[in-house]
N, C-alpha and C. Protein backbone atom coordinates (compact mmCIF):
# COMPACT_ATOMS: atom_id res chain seq x y z
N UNK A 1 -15.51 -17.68 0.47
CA UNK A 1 -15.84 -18.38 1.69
C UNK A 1 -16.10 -17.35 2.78
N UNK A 2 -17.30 -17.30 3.45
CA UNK A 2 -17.70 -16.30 4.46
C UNK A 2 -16.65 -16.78 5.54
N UNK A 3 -16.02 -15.43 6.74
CA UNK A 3 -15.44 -15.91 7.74
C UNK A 3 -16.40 -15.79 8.99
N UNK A 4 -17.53 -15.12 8.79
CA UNK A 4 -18.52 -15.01 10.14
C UNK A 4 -19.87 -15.39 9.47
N UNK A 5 -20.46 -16.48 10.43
CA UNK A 5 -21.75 -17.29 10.58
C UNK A 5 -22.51 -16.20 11.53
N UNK A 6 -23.83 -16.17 10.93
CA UNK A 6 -24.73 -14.90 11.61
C UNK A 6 -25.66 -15.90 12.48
N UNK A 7 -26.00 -16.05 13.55
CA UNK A 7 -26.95 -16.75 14.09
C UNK A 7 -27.98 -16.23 14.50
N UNK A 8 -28.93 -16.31 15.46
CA UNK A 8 -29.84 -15.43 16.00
C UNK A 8 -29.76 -14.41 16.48
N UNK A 9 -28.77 -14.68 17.64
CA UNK A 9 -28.50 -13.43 18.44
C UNK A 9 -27.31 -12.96 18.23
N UNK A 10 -26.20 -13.68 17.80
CA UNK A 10 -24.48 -13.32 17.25
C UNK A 10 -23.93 -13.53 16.21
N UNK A 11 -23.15 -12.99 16.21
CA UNK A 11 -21.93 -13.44 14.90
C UNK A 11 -20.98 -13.98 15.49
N UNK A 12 -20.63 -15.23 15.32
CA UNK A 12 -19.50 -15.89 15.56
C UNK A 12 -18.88 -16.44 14.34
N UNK A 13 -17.15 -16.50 15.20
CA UNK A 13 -16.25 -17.34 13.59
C UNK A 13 -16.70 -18.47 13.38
N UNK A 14 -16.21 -18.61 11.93
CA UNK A 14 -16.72 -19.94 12.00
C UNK A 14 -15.23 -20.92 12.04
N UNK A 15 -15.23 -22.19 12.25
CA UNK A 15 -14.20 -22.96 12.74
C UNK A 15 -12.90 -23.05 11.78
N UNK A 16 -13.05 -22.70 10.79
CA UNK A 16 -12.48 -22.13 9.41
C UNK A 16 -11.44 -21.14 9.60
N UNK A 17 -12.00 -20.21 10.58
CA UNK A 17 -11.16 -18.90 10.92
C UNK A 17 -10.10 -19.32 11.54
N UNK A 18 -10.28 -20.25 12.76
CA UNK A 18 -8.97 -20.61 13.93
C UNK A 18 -7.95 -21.74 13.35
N UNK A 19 -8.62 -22.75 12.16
CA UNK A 19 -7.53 -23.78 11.30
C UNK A 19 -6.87 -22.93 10.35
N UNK A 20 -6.81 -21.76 9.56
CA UNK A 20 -5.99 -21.17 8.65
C UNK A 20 -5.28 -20.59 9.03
N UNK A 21 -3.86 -20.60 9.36
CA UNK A 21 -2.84 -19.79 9.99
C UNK A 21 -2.68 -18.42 9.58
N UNK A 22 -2.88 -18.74 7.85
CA UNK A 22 -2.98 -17.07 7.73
C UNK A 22 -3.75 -15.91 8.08
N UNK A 23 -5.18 -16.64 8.55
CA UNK A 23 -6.56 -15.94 8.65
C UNK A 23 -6.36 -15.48 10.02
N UNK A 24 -5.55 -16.39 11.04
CA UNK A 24 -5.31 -16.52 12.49
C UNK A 24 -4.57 -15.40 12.30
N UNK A 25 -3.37 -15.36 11.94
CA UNK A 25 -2.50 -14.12 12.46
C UNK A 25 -2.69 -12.74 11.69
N UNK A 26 -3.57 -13.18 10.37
CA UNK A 26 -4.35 -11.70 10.38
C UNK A 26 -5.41 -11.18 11.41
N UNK A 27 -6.11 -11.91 11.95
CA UNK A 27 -7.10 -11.69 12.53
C UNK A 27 -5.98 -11.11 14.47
N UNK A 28 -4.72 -11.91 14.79
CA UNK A 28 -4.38 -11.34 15.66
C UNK A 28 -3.61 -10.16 15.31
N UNK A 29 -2.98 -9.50 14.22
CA UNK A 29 -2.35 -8.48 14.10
C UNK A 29 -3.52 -7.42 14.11
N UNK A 30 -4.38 -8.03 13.44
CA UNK A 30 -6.06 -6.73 13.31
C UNK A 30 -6.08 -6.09 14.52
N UNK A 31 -6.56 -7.13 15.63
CA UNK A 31 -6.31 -7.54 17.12
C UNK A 31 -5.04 -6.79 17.99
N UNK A 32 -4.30 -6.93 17.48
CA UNK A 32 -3.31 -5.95 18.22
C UNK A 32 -2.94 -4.81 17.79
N UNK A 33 -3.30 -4.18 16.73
CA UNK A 33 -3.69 -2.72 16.18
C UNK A 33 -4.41 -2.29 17.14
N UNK A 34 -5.77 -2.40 17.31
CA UNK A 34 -6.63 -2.24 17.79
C UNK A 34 -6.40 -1.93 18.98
N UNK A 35 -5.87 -3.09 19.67
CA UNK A 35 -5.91 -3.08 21.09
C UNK A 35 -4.30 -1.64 21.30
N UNK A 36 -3.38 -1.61 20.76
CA UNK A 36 -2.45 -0.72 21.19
C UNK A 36 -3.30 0.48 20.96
N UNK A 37 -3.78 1.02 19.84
CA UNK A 37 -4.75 2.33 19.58
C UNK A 37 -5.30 2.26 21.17
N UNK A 38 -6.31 1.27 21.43
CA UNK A 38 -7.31 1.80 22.71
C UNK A 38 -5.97 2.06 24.09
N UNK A 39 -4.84 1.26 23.84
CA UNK A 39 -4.30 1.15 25.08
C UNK A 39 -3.47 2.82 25.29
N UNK A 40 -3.54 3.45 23.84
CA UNK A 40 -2.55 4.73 23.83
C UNK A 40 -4.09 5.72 24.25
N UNK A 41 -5.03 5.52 23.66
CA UNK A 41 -6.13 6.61 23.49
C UNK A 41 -7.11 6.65 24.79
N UNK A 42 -7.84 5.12 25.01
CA UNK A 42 -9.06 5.49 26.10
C UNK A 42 -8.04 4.75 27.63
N UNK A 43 -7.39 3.86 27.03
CA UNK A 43 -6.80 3.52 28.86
C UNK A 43 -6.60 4.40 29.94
N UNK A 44 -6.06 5.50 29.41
CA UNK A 44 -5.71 6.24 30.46
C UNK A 44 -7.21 7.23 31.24
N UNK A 45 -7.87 6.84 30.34
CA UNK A 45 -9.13 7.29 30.81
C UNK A 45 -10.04 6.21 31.92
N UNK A 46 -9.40 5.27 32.00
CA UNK A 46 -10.15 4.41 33.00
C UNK A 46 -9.05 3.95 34.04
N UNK A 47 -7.70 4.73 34.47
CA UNK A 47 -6.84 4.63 35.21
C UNK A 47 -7.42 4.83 36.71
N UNK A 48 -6.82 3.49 37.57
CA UNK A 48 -7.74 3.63 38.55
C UNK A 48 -6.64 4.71 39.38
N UNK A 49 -6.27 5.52 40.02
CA UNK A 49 -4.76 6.40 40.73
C UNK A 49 -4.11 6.08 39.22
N UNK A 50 -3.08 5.47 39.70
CA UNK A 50 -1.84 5.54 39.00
C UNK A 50 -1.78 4.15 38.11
N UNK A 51 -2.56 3.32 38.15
CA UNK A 51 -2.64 2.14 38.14
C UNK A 51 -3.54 1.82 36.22
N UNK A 52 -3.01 1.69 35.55
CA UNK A 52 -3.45 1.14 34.60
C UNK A 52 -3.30 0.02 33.87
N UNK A 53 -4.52 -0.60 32.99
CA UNK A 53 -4.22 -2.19 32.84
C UNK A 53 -3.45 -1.99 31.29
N UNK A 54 -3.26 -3.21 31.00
CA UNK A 54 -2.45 -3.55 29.49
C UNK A 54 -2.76 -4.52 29.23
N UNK A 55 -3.50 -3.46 28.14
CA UNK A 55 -4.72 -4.83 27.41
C UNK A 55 -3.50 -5.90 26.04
N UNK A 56 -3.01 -5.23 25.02
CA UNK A 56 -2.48 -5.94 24.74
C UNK A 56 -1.49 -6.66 25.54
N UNK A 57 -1.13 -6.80 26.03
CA UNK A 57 -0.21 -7.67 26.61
C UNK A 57 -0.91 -9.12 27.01
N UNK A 58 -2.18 -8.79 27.38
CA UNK A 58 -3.36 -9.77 27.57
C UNK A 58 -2.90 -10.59 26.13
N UNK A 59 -2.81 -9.99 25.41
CA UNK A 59 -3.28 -10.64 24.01
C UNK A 59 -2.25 -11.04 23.37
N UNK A 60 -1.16 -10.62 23.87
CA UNK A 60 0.18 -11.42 23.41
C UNK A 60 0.03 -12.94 24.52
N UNK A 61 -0.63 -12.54 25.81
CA UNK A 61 0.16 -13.92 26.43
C UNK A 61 -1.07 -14.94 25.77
N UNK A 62 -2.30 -14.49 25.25
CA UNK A 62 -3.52 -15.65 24.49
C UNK A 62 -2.22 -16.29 23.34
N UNK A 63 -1.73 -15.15 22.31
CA UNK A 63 -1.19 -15.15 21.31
C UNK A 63 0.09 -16.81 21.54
N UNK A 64 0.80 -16.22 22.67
CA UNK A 64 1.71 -17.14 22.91
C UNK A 64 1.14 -18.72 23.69
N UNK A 65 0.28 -18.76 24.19
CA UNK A 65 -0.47 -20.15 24.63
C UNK A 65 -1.07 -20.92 23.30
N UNK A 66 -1.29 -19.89 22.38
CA UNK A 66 -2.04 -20.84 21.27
C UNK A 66 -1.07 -21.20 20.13
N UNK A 67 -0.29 -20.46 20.09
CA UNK A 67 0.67 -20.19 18.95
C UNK A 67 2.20 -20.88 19.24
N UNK A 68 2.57 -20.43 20.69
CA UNK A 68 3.85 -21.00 21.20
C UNK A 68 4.71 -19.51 21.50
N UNK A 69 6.03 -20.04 21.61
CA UNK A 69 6.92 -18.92 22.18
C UNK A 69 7.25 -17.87 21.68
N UNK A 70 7.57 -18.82 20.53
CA UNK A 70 8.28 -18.02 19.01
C UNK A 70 6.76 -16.63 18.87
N UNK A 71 5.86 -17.09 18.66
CA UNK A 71 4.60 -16.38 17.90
C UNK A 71 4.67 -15.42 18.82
N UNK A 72 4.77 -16.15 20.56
CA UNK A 72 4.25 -14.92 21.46
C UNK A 72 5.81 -13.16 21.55
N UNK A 73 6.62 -14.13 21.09
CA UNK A 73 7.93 -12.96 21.56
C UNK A 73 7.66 -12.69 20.37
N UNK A 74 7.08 -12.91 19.06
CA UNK A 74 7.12 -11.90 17.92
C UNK A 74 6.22 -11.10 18.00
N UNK A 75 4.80 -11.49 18.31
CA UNK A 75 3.88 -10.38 18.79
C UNK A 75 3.88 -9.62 20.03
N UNK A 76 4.70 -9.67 20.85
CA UNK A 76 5.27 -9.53 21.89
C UNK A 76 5.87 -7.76 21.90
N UNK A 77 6.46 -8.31 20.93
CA UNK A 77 7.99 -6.84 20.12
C UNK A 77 7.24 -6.63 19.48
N UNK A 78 6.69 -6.61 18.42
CA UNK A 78 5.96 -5.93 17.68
C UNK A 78 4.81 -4.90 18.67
N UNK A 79 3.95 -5.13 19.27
CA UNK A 79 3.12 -4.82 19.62
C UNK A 79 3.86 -3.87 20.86
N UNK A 80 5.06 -3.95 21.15
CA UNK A 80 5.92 -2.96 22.19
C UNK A 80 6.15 -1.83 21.90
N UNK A 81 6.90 -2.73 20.64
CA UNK A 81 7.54 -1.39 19.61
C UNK A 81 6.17 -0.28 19.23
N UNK A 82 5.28 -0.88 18.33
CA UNK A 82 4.01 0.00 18.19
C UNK A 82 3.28 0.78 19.46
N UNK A 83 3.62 0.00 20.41
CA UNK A 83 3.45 1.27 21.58
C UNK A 83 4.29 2.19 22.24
N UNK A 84 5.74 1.50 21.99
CA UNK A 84 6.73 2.64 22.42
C UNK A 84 6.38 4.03 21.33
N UNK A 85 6.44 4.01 19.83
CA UNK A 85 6.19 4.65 18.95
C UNK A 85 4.74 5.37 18.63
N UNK A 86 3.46 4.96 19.31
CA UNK A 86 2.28 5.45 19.66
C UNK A 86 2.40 6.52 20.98
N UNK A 87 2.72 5.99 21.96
CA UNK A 87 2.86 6.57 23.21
C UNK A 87 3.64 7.63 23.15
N UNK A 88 5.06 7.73 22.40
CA UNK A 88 5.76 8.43 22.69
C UNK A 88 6.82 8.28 23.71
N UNK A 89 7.26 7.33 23.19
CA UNK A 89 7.93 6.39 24.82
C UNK A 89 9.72 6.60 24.15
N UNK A 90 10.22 5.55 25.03
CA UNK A 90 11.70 5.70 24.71
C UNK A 90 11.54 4.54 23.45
N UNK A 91 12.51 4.61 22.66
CA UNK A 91 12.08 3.33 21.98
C UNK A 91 12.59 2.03 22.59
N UNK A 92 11.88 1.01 22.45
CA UNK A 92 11.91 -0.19 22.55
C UNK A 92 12.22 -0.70 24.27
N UNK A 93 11.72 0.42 25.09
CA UNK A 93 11.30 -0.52 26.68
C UNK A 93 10.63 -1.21 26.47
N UNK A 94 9.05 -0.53 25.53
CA UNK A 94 8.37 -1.66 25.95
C UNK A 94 8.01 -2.93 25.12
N UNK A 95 8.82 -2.73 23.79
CA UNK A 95 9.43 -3.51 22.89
C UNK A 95 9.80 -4.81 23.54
N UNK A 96 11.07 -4.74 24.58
CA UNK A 96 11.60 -5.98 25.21
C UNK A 96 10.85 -6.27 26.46
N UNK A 97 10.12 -5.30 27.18
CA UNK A 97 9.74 -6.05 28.53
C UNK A 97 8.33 -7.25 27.81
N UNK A 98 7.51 -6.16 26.75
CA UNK A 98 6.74 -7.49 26.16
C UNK A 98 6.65 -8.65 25.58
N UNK A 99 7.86 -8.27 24.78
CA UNK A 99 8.10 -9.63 24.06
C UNK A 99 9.00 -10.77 25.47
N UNK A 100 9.26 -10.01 26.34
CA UNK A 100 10.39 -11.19 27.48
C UNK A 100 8.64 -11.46 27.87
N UNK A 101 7.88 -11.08 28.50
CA UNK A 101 6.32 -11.31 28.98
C UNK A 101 5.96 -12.60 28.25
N UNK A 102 6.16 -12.08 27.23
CA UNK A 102 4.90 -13.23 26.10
C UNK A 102 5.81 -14.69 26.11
N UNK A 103 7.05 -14.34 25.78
CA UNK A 103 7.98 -15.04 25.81
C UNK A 103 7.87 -16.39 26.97
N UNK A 104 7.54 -15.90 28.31
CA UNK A 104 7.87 -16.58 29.64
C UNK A 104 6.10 -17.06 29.49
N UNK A 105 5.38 -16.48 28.97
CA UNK A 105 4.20 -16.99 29.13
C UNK A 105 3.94 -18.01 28.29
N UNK A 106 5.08 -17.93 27.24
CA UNK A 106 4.94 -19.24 25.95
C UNK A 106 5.60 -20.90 26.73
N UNK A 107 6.17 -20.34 28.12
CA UNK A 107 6.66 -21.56 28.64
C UNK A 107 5.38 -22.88 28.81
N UNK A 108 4.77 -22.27 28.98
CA UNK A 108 3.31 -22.68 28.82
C UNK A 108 2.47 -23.39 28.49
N UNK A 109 3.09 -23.17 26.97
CA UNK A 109 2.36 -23.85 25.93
C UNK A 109 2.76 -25.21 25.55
N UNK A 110 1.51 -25.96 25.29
CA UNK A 110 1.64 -27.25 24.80
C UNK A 110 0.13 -27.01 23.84
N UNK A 111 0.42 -28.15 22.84
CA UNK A 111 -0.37 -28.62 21.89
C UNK A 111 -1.25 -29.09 22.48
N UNK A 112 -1.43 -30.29 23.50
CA UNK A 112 -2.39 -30.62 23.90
C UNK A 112 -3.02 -30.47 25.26
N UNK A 113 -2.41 -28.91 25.58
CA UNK A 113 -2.90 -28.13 26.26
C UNK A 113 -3.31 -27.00 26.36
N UNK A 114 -3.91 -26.62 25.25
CA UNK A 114 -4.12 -25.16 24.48
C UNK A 114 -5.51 -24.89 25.07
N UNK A 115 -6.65 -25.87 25.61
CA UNK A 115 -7.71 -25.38 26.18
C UNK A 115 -7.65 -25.51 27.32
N UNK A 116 -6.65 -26.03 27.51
CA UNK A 116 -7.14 -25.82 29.47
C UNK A 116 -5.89 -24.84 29.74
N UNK A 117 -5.18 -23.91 29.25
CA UNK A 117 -4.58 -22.68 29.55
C UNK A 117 -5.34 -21.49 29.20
N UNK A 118 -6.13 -21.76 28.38
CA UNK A 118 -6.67 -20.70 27.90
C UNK A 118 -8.54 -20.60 28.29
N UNK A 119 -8.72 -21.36 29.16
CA UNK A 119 -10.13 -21.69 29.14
C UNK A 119 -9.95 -22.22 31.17
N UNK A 120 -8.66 -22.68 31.66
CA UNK A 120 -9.28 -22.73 32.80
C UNK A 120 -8.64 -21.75 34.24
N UNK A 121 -8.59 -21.61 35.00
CA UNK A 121 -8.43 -20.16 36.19
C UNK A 121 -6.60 -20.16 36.16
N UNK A 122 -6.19 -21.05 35.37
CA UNK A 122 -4.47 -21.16 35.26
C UNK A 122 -3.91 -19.50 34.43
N UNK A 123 -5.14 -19.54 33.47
CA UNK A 123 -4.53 -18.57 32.44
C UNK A 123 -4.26 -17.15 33.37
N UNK A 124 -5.31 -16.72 34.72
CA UNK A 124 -5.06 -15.57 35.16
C UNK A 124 -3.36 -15.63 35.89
N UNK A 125 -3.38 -16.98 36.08
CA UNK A 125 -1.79 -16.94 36.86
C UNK A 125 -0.80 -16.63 36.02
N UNK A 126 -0.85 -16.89 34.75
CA UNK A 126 -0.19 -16.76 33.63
C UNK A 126 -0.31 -15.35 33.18
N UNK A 127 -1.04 -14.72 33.48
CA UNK A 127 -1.38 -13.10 32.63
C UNK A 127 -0.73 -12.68 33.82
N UNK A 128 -0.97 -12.82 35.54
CA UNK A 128 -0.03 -12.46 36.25
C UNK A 128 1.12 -12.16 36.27
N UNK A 129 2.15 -13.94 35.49
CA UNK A 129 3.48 -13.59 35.91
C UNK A 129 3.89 -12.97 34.69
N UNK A 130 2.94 -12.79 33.33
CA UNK A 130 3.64 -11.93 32.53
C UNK A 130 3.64 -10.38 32.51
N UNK A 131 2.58 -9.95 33.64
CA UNK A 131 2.36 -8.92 33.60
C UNK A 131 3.70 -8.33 34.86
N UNK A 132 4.12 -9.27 35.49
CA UNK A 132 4.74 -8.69 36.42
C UNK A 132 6.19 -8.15 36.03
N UNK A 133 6.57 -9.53 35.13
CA UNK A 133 7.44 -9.15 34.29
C UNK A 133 7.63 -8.45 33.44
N UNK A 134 6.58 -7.92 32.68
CA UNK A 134 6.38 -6.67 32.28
C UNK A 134 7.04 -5.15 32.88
N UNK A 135 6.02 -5.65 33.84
CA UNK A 135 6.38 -3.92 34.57
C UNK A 135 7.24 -4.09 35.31
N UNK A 136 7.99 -5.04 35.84
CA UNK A 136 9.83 -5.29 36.49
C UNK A 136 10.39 -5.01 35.06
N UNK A 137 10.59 -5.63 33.98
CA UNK A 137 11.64 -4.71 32.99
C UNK A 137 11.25 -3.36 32.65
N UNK A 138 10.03 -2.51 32.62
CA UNK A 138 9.96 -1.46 31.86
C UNK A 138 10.59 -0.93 33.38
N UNK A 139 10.12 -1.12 34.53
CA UNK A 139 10.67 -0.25 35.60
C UNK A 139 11.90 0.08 35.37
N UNK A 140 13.07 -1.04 34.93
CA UNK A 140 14.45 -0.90 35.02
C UNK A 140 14.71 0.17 34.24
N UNK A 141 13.99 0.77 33.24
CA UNK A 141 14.19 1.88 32.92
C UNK A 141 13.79 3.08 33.05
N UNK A 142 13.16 2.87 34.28
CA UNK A 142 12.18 4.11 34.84
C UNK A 142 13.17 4.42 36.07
N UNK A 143 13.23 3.76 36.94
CA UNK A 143 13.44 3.51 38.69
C UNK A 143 14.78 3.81 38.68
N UNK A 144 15.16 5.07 38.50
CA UNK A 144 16.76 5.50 38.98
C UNK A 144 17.22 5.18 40.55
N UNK A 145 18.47 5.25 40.78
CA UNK A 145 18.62 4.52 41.94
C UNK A 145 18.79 5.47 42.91
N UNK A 146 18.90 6.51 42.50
CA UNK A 146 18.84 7.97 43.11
C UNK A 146 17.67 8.01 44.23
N UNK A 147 16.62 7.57 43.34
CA UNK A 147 15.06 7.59 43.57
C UNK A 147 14.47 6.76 44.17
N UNK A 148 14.82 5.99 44.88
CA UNK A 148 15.17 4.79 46.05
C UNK A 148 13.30 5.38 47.15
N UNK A 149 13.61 6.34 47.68
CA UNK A 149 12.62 6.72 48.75
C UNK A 149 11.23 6.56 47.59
N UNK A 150 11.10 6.48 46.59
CA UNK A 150 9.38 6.33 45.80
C UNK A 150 9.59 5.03 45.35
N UNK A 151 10.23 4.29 45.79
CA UNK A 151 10.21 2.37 45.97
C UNK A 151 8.60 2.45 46.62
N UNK A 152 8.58 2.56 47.42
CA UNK A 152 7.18 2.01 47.97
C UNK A 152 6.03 2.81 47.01
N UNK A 153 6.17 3.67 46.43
CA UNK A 153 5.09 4.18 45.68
C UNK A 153 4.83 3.35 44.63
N UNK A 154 6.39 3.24 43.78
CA UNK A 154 6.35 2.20 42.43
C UNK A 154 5.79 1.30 42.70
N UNK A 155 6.15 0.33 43.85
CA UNK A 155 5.95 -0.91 44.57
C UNK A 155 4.26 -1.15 44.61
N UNK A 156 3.54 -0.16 44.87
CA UNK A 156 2.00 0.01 45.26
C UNK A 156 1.69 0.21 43.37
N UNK A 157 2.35 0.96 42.85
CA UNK A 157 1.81 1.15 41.32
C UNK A 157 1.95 -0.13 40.71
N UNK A 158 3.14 -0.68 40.64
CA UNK A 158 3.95 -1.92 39.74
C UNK A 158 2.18 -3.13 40.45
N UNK A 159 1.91 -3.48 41.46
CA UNK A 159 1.26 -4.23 42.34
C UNK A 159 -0.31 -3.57 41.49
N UNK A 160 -0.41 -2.22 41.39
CA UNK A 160 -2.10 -2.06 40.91
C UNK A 160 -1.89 -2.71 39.20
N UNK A 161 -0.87 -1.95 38.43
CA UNK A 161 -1.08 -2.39 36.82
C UNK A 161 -1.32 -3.86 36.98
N UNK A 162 -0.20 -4.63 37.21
CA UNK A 162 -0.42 -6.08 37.84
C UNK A 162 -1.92 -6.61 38.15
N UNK A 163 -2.20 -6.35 39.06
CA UNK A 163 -3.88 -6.68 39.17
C UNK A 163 -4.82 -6.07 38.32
N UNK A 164 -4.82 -4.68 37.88
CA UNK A 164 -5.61 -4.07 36.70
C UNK A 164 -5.27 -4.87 35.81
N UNK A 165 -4.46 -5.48 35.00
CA UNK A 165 -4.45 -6.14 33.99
C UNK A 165 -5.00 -7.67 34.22
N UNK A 166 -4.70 -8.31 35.43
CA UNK A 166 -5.22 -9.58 35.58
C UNK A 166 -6.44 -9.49 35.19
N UNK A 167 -7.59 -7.93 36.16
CA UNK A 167 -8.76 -8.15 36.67
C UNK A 167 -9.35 -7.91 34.68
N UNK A 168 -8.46 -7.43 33.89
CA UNK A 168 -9.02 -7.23 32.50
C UNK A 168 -9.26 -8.61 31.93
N UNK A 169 -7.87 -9.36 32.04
CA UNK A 169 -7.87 -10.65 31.50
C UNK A 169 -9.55 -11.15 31.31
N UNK A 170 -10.10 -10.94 32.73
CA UNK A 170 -11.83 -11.67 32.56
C UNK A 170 -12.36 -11.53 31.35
N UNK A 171 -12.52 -10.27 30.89
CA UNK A 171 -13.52 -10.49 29.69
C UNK A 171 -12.98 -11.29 28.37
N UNK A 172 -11.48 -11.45 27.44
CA UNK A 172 -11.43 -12.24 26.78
C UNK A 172 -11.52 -13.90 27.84
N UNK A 173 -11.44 -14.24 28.24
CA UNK A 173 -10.98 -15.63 29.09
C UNK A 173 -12.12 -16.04 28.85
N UNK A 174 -13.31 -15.18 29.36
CA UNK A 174 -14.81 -15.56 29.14
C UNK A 174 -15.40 -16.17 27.97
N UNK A 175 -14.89 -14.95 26.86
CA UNK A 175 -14.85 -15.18 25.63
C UNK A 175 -14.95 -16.80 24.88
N UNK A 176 -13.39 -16.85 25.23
CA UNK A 176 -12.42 -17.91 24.91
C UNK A 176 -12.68 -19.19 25.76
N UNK A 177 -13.39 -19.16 27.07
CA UNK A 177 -13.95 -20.01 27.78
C UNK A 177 -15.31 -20.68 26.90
N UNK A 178 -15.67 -19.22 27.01
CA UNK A 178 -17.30 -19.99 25.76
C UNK A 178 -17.10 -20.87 24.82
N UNK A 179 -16.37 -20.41 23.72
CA UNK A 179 -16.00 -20.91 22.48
C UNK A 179 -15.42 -22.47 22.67
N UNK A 180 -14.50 -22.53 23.58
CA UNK A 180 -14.52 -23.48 24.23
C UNK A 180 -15.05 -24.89 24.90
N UNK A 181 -16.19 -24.30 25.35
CA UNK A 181 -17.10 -25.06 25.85
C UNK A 181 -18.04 -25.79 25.06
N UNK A 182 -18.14 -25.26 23.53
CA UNK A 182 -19.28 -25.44 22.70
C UNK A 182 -19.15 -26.98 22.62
């Protein structure tokens, strides 16, 4: 059974791909490989100052609107852990601040509200408060209390990743808006 229909101008899935659960969470683990590789390798190359976005995390909070809580805090940790361990990080900050992210973003979810979170201007509020929460837990392990006087610096950084990641959200939303719409 083919999983991509070739049309004129695209390849799109075909409806086959999003009803098989197994095909789904292969296709999001593919998906979050991917996206941690670019987030360890080219992100930092498009850092606006200090300020960089987090693309997977985008893709845990899709993960958790379509899937639910459970799905989003498992891809959540997984996809932390693979970046604490890519990056070179401490282990597992960003293990728990993502999976608590995906987690709060799975509050979210309903069955018969899976396209209008993911398809209407709600979802950026949602990539918001998971992103914020994000970077409030990884801070707690950054932000010694010693270090009090670069509050307002963090404060201006924590505030750019935050919006760098919202302003990323656009291009899947679009995506996922289309597909949507058909």
């Amino acid at each position: 059974m083919p999983i991509f229909r070739t049309t004129s101008s695209r390849i799109e899935l075909l409806p086959a791909a999003s009803t098989d659960p197994r095909l789904r969470h292969l296709f999001y683990a593919i998906g979050m490989l991917l996206l941690v590789f670019v987030q360890v390798a080219l992100v930092p190359l498009i850092a606006i100052g200090a300020a960089i976005p987090n693309l997977p995390l985008i893709l845990c909070v899709m993960i958790a609107l379509r899937e639910g809580q459970m799905a989003g805090l498992l891809y959540g940790f997984i996809a932390g852990l693979l970046y604490d361990f890519a990056a070179l990080q401490i282990l597992g900050v960003d293990a728990l601040a993502w999976m608590l992210a995906a987690f709060a973003a799975g509050y979210f979810y309903s069955e018969s509200s899976i396209d209008l979170n993911l398809t209407r201007p709600r979802f950026f509020g949602i990539v918001l408060l998971a992103a914020l929460i994000q970077n409030l837990i990884a801070a707690l392990f950054v932000l010694h209390p010693s270090n009090l006087l670069a509050a307002g610096d963090f404060a201006i950084e924590l505030g750019g990743n935050v919006l760098y990641t919202v302003g990323m959200a656009v291009f899947p939303w679009m995506i996922v808006a289309r597909r949507y719409d058909r």
